[in-house]
N, C-alpha and C. Protein backbone atom coordinates (compact mmCIF):
# COMPACT_ATOMS: atom_id res chain seq x y z
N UNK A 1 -7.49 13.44 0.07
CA UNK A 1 -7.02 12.77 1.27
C UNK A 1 -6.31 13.77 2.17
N UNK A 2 -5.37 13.64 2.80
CA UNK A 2 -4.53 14.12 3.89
C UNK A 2 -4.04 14.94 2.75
N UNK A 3 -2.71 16.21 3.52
CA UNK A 3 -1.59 16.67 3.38
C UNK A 3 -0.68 16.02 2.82
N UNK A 4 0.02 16.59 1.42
CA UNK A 4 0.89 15.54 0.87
C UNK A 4 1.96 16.27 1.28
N UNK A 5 3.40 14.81 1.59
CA UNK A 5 4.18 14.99 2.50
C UNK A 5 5.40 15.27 1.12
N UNK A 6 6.44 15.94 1.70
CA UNK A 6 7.65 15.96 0.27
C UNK A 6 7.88 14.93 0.06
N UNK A 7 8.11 14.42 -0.90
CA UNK A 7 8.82 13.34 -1.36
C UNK A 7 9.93 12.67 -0.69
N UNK A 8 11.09 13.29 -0.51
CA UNK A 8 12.01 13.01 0.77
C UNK A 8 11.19 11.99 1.77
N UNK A 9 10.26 12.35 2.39
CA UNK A 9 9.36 11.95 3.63
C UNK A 9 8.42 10.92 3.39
N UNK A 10 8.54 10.36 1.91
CA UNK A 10 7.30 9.42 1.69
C UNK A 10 8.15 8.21 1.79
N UNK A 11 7.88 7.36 2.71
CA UNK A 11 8.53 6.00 2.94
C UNK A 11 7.74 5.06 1.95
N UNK A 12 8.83 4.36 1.28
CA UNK A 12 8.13 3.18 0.31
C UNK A 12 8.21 1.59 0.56
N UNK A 13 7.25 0.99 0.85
CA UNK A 13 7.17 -0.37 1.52
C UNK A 13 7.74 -1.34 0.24
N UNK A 14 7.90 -2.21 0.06
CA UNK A 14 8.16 -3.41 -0.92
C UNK A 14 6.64 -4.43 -0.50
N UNK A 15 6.39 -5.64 -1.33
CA UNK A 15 5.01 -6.00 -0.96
C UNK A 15 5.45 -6.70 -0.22
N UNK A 16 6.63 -7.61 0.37
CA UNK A 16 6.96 -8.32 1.33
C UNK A 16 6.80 -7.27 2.62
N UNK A 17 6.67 -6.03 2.84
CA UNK A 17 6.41 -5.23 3.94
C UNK A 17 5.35 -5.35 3.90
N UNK A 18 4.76 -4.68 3.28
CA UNK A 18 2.51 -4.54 2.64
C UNK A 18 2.53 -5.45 3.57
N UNK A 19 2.41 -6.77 2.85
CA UNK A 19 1.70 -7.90 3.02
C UNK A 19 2.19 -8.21 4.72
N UNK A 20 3.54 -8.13 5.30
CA UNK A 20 3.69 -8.30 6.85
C UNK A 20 2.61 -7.47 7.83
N UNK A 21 2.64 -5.72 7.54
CA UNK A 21 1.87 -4.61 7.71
C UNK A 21 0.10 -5.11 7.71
N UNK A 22 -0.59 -5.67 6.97
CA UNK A 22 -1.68 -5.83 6.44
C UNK A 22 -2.43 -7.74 6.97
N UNK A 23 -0.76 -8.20 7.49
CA UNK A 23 -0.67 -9.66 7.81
C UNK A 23 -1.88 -10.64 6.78
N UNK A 24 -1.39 -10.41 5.37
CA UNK A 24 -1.56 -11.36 3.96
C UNK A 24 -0.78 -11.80 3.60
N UNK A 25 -0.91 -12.40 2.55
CA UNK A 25 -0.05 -13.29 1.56
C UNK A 25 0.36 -12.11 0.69
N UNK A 26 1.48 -12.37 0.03
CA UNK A 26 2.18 -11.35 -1.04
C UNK A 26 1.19 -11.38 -2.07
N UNK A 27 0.50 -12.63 -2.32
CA UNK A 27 -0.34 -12.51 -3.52
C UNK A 27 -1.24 -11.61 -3.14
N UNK A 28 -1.60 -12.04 -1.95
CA UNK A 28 -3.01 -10.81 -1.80
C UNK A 28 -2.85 -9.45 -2.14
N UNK A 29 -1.41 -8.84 -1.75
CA UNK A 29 -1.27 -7.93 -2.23
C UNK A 29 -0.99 -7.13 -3.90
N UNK A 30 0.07 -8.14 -4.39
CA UNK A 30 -0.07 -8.26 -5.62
C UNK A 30 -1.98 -7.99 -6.15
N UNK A 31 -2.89 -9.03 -5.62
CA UNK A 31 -4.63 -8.57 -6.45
C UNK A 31 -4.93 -7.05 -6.77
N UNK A 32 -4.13 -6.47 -4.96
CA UNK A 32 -4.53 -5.48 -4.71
C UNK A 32 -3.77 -4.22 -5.45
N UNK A 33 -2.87 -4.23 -5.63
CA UNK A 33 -2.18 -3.81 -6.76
C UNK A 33 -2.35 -3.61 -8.17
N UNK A 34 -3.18 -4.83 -8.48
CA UNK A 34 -3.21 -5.35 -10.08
C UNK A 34 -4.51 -4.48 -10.20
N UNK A 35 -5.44 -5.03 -9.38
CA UNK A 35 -6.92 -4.15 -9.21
C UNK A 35 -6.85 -2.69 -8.66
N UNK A 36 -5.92 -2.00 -8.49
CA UNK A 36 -5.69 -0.80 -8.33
C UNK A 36 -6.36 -0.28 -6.89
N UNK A 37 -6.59 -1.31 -6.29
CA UNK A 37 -7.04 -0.93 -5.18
C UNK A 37 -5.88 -0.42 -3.96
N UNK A 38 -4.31 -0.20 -4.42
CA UNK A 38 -3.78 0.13 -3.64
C UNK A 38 -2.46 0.96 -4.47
N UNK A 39 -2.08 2.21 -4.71
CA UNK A 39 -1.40 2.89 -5.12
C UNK A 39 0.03 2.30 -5.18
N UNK A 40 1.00 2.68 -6.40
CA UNK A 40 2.11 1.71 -6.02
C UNK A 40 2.86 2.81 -7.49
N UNK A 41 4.29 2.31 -7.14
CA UNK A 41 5.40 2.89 -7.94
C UNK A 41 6.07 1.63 -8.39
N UNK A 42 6.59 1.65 -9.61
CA UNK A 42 6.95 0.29 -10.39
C UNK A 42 8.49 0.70 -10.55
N UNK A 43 9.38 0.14 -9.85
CA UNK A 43 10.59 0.09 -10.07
C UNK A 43 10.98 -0.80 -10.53
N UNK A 44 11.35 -0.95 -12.25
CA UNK A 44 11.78 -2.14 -12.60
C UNK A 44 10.85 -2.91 -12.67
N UNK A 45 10.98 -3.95 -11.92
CA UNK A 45 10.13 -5.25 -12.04
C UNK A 45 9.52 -5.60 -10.69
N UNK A 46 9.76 -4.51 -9.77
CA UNK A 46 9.33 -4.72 -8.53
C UNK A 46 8.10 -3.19 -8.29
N UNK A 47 7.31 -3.16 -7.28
CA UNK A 47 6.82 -2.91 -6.94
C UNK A 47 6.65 -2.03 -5.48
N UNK A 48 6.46 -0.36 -4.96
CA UNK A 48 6.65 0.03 -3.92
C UNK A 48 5.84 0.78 -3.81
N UNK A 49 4.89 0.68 -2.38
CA UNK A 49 3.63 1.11 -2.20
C UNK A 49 3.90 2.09 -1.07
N UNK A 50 3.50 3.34 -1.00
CA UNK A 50 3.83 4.03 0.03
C UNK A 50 2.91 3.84 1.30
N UNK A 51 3.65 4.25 2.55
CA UNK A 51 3.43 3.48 3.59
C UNK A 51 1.77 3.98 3.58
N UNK A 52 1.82 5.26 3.60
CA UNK A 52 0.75 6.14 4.17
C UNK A 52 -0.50 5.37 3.08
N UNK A 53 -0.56 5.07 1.72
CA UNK A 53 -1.42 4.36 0.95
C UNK A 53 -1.82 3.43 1.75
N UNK A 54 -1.09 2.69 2.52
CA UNK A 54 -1.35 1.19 3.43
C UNK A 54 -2.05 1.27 4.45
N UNK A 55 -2.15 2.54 5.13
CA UNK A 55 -2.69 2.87 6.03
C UNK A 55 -3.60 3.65 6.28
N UNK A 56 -4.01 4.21 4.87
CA UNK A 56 -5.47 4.38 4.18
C UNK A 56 -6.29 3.74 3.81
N UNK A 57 -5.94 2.75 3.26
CA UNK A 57 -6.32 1.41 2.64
C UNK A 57 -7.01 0.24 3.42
N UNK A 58 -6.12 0.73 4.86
CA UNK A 58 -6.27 -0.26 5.83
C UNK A 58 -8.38 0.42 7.05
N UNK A 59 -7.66 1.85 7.10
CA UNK A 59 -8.46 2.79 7.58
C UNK A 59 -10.09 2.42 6.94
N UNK A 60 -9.83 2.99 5.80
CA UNK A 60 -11.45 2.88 4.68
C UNK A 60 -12.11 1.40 5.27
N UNK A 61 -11.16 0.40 4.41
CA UNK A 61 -11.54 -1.06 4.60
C UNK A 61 -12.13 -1.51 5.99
N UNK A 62 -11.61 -0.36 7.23
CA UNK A 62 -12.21 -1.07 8.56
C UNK A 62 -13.08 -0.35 8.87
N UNK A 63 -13.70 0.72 8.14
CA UNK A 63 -14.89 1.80 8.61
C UNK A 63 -15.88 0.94 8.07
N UNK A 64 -15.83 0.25 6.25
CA UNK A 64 -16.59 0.09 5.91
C UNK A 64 -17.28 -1.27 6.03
N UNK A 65 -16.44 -2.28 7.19
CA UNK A 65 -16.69 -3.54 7.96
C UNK A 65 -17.50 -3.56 8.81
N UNK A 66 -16.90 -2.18 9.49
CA UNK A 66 -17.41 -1.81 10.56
C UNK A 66 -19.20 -1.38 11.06
């Protein structure tokens, strides 16, 4: 993919962001998660997807609509 950014610089969404960002349901995101179709860090019991994943995710999915 792209240039990976330092760590410092990687902003991490919660799925209540995802899902606003992506305008779904939390579950939807959760599928997308579970099915690995969207990269994610497990804090605890919660879940944080980096922004730039979302907006790859988002990218692919509209080329291949398209």
């Amino acid at each position: 993919m792209g240039t990976e950014r330092p760590l410092p610089e990687v902003r991490l969404l919660t799925v209540a962001e995802v899902a606003a960002v992506m305008r779904v349901s939390k579950m939807t995101v959760y599928r997308l998660l579970h099915a690995g179709e969207l990269p994610s860090v497990r804090v605890g019991r919660s879940f944080r997807v980096p922004e730039q994943a979302v907006h790859d995710y988002l990218r692919v999915a509209f080329t291949e609509t398209a």
